[in-house]
C-alpha atoms as a PDB file:
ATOM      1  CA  UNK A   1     -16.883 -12.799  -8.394  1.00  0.00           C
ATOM      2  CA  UNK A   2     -17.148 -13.772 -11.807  1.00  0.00           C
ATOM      3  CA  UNK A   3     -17.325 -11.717 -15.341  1.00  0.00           C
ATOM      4  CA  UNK A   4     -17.334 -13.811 -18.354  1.00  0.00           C
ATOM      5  CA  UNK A   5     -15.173 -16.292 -16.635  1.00  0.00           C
ATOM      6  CA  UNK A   6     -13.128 -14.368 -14.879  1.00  0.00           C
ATOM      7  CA  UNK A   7     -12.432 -15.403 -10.975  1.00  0.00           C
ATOM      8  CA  UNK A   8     -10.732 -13.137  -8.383  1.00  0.00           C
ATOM      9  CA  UNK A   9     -10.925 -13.958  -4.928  1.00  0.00           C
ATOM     10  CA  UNK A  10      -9.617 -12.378  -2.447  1.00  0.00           C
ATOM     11  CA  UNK A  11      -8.494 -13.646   1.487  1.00  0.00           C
ATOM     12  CA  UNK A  12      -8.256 -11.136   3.704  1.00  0.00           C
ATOM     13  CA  UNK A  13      -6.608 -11.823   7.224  1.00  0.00           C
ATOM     14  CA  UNK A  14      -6.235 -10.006  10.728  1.00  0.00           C
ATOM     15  CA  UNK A  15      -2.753  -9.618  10.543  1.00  0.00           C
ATOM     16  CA  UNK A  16      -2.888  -7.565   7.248  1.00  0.00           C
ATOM     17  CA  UNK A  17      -2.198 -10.398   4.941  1.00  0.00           C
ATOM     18  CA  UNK A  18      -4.498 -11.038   1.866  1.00  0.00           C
ATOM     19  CA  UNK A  19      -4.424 -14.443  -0.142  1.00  0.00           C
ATOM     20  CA  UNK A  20      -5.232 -14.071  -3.358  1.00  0.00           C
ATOM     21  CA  UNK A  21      -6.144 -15.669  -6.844  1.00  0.00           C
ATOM     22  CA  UNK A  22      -7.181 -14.844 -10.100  1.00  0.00           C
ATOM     23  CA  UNK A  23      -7.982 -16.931 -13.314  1.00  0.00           C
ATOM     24  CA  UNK A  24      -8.614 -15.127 -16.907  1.00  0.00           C
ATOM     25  CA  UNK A  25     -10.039 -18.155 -19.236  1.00  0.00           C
ATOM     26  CA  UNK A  26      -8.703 -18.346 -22.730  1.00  0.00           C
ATOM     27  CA  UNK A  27      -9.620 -15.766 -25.036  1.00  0.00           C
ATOM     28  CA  UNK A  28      -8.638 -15.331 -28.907  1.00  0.00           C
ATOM     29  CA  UNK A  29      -5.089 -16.768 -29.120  1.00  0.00           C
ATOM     30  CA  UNK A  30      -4.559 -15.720 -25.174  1.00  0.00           C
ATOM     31  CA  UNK A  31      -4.389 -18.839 -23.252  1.00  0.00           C
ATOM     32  CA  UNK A  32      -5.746 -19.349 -20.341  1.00  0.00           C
ATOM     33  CA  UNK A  33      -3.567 -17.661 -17.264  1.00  0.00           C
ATOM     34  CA  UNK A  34      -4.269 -17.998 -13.537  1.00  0.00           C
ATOM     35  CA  UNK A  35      -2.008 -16.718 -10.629  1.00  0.00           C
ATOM     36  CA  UNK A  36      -2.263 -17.245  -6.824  1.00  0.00           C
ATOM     37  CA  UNK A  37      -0.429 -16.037  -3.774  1.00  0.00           C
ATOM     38  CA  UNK A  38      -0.193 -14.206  -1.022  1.00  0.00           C
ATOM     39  CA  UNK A  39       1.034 -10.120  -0.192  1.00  0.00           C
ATOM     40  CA  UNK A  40       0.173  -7.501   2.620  1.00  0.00           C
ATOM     41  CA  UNK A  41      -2.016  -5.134   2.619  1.00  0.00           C
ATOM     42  CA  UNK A  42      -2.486  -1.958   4.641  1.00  0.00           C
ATOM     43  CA  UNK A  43      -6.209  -0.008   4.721  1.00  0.00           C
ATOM     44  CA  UNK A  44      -5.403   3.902   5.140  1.00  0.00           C
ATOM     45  CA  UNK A  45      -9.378   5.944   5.571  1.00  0.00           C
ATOM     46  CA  UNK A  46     -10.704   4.425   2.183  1.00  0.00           C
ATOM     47  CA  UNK A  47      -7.791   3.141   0.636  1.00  0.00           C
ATOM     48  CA  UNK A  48      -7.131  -0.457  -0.332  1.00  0.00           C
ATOM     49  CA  UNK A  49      -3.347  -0.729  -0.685  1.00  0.00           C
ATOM     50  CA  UNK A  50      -2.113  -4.021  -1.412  1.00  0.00           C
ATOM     51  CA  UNK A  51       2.118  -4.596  -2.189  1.00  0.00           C
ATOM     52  CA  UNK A  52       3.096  -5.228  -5.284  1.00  0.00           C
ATOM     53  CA  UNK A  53       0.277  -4.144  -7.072  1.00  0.00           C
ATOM     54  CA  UNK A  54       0.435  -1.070  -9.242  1.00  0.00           C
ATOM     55  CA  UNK A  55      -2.662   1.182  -8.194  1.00  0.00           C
ATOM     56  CA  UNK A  56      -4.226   1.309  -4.826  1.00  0.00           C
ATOM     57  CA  UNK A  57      -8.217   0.048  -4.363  1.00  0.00           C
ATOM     58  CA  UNK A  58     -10.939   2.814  -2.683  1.00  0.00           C
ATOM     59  CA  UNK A  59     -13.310   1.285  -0.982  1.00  0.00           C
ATOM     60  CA  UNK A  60     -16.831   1.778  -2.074  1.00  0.00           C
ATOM     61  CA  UNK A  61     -19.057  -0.715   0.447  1.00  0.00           C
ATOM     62  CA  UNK A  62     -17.791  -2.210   3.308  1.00  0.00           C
ATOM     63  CA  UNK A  63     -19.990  -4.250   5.694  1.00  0.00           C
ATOM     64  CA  UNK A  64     -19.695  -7.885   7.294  1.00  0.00           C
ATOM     65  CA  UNK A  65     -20.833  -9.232   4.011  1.00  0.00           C
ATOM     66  CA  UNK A  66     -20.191  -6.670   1.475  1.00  0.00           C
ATOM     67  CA  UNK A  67     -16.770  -5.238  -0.217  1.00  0.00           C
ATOM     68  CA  UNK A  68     -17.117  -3.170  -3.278  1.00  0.00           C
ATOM     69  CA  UNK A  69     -13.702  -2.046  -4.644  1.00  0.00           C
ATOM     70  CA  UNK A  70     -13.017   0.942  -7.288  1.00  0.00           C
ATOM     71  CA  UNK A  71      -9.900   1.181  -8.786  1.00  0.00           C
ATOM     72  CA  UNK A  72      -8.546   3.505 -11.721  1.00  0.00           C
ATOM     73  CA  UNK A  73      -5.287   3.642 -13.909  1.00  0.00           C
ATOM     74  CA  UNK A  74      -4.300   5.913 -16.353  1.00  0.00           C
ATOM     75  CA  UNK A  75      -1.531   4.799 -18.807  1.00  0.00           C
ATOM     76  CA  UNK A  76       0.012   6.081 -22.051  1.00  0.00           C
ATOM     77  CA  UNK A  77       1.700   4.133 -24.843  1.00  0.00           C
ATOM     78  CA  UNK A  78       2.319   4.660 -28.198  1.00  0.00           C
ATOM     79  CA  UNK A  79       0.180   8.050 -28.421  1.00  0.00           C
ATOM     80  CA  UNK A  80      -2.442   6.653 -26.745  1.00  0.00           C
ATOM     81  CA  UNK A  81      -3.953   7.591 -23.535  1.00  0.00           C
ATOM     82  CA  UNK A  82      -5.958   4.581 -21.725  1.00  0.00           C
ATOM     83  CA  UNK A  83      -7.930   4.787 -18.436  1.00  0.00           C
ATOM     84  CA  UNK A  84      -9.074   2.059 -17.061  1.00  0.00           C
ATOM     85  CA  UNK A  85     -12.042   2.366 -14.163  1.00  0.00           C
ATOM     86  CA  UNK A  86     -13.509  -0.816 -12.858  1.00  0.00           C
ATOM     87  CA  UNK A  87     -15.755  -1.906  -9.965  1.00  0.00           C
ATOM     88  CA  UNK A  88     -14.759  -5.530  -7.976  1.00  0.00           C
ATOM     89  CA  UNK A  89     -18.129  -6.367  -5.862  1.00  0.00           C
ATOM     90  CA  UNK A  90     -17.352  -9.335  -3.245  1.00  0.00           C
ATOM     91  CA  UNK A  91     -20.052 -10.998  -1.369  1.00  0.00           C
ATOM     92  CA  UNK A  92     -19.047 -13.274   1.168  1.00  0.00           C
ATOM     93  CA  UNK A  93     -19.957 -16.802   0.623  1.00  0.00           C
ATOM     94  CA  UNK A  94     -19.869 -18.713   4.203  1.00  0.00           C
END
């Protein structure tokens, strides 16, 4: 899917491996970043939980053509307290 540029895609395989790839465009005096690779995941009831990253997904949709994704993180820094809630919707192309 794409939000203003952004690209996440997501690859995920039978024997609970996931391919993945993101791309953030350049924004302000952020350069443009993109990272690709490849990590397990496991699927426990509703839960999304891929290795080596942070928060686990809960899935929303699910259907042969269909994955909507909710994820939530709570951080504080500085005196600050930040959550973050966001909504990935996939749609499978072929």
């Amino acid at each position: 899917g794409s939000m203003y540029g952004i690209i996440k895609t997501y690859e995920f395989k039978a024997d609970n491996t996931v391919n993945y790839y993101t791309y953030i465009p350049a924004s302000g005096s952020d350069e443009a970043s993109e990272s690709e690779g490849t990590t397990t995941y496991e699927r426990k009831g509703n839960q999304l939980i891929l290795k080596n990253y942070p928060y686990p997904y809960t899935i929303l949709v699910s259907n042969e053509n269909t994955l909507h994704l909710y994820n939530m993180f709570e951080v504080e820094s500085e005196g600050s307290y930040i959550k973050s809630e966001s909504i990935d919707k996939y749609e499978r192309m072929k």
